[in-house]
Protein backbone atom coordinates (compact mmCIF):
# COMPACT_ATOMS: atom_id res chain seq x y z
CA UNK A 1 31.21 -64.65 -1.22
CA UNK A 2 33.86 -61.88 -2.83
CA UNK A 3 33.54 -63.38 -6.08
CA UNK A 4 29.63 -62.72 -5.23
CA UNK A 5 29.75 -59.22 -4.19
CA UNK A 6 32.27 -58.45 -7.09
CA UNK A 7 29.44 -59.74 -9.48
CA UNK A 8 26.76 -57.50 -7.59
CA UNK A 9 28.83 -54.27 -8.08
CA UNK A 10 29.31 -54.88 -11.62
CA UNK A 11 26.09 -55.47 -12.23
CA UNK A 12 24.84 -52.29 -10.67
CA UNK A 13 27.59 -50.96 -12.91
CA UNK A 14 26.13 -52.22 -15.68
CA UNK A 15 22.48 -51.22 -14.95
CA UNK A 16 23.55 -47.63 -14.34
CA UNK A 17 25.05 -47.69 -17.59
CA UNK A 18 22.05 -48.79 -19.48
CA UNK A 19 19.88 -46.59 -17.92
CA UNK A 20 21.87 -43.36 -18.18
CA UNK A 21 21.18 -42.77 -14.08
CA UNK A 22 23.98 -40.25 -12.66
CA UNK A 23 24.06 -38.67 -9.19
CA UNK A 24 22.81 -34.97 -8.86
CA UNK A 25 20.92 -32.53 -11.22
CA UNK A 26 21.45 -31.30 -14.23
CA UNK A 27 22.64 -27.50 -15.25
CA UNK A 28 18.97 -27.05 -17.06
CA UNK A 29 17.26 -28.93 -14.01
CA UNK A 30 18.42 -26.27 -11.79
CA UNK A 31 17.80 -23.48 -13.80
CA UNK A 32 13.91 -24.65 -13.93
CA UNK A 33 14.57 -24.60 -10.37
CA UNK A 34 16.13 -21.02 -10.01
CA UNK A 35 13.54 -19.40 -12.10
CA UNK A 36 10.40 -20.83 -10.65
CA UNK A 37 11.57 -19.43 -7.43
CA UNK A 38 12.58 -16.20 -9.22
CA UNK A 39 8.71 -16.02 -10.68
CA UNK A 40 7.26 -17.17 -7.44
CA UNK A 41 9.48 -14.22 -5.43
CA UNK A 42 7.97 -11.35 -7.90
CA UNK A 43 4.43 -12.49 -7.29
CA UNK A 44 4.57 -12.49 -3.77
CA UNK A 45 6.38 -9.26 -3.63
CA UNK A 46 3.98 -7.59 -6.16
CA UNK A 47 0.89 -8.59 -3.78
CA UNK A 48 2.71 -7.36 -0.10
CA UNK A 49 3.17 -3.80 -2.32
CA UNK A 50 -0.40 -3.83 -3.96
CA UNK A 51 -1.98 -4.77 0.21
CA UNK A 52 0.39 -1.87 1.89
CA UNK A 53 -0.71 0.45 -0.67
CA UNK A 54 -4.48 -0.32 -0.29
CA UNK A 55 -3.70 -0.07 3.45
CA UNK A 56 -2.06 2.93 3.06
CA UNK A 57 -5.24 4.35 0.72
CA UNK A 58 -7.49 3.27 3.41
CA UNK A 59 -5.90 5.11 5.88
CA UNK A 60 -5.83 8.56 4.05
CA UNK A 61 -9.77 7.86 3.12
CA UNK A 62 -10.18 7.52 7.36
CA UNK A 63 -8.29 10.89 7.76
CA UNK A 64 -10.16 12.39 5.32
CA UNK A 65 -13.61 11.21 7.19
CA UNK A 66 -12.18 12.30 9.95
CA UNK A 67 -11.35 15.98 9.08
CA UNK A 68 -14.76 16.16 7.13
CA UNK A 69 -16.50 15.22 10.55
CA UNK A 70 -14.89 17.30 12.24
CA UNK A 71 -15.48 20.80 9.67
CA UNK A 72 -18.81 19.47 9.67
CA UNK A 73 -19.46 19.91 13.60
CA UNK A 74 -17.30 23.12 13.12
CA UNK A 75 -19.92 24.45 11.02
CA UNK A 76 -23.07 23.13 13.46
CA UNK A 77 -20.89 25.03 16.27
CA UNK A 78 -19.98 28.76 14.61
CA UNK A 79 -22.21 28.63 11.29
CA UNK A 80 -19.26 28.70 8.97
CA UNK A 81 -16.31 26.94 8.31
CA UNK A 82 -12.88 27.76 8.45
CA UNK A 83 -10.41 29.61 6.15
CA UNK A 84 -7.82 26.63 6.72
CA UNK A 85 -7.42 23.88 9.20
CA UNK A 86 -5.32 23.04 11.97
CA UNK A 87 -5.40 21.71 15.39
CA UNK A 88 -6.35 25.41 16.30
CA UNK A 89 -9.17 25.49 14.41
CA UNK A 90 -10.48 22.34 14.76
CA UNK A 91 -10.49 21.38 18.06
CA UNK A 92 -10.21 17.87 19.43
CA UNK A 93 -9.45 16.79 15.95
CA UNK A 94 -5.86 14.17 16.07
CA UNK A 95 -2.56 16.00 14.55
CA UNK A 96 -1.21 12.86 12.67
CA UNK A 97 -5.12 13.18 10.66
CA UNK A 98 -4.19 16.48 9.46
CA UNK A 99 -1.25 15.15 7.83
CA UNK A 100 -0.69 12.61 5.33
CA UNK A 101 1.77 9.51 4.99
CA UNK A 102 4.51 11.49 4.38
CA UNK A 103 3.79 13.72 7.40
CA UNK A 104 3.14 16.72 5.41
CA UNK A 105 -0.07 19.27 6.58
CA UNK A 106 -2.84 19.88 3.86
CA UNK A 107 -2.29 22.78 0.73
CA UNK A 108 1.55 21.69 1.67
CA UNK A 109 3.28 22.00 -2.15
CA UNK A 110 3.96 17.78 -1.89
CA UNK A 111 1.17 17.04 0.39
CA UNK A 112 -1.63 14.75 -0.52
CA UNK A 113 -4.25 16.46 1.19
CA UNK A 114 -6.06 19.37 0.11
CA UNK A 115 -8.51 22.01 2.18
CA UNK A 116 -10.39 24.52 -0.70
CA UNK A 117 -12.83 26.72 1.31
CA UNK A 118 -14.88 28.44 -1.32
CA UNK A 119 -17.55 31.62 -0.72
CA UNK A 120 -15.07 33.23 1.88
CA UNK A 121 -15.65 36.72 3.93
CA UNK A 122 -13.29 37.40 6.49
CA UNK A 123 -11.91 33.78 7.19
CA UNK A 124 -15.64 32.57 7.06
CA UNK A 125 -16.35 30.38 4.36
CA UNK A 126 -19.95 28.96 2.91
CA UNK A 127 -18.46 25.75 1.22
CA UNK A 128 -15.21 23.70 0.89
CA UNK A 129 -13.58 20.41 -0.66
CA UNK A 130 -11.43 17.97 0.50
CA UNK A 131 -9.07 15.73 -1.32
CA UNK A 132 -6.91 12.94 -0.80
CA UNK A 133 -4.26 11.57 -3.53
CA UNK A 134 -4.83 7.65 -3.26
CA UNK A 135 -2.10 5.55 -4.93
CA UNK A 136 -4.64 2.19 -6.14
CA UNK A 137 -7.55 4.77 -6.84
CA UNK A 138 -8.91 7.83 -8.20
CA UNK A 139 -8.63 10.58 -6.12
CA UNK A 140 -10.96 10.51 -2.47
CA UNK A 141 -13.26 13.95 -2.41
CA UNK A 142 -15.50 15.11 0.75
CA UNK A 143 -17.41 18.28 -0.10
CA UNK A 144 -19.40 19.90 2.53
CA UNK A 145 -22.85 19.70 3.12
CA UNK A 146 -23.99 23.27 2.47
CA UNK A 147 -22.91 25.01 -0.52
């Protein structure tokens, strides 16, 4: 029965030999390996970015819609609209929509909200524009209704 199982391993010895099988992978195997994951990694991290940022986008158009509303009923209310825009001014209206994702107030230098009041007299103003810098589009305008 050795002499049997001596024959056996030899054999497999043999066969192994002839068709070149070895244990484990090669250097080039895992490299293959390595970069698909690598590719794979970029991709997904390139879509999470582009989705925040859309989210993000969509969240300054909101605030935007928001303030708009907001001048709008201001102007139904006292017949004008403001010089600038606060809480103060607008009433009711949420702080964290007067500011934009980095927390900054509108007109501020690095802010990415704008107010522009046009045809003013005496902090009463006929018209005005409102911006918001988007990061996946062009920028978002609201102008008023009555110009």
């Amino acid at each position: 029965m050795a002499e049997n199982n001596e024959d056996f391993v030899t054999m497999v010895g043999d066969m192994k030999k002839l068709h070149g099988q070895t244990s484990g992978f090669t250097t080039i195997e895992l490299l293959v390996f390595v970069l698909v994951l690598g590719i794979i990694g970029v991709v997904a991290l390139t879509n999470v970015r582009t989705v925040r940022a859309q989210d993000r986008d969509r969240t300054s158009k909101t605030d935007i819609n928001a303030v708009y509303y907001q001048l709008e009923s201001f102007r139904e209310k006292n017949g004008y609209y403001p010089e600038k825009i606060d809480t103060a001014t607008l009433k009711g209206m949420d702080p964290e929509n007067l500011k934009d994702r980095f927390g900054l107030a509108p007109n501020d230098e690095k802010g990415r909200y704008t107010y522009k009041p046009a045809g003013c007299t005496e902090a009463k103003c006929t018209s005005f524009r409102l911006t918001a810098q988007l990061e996946k589009e062009a920028p978002f305008i609201k102008e008023s209704l009555s110009k």
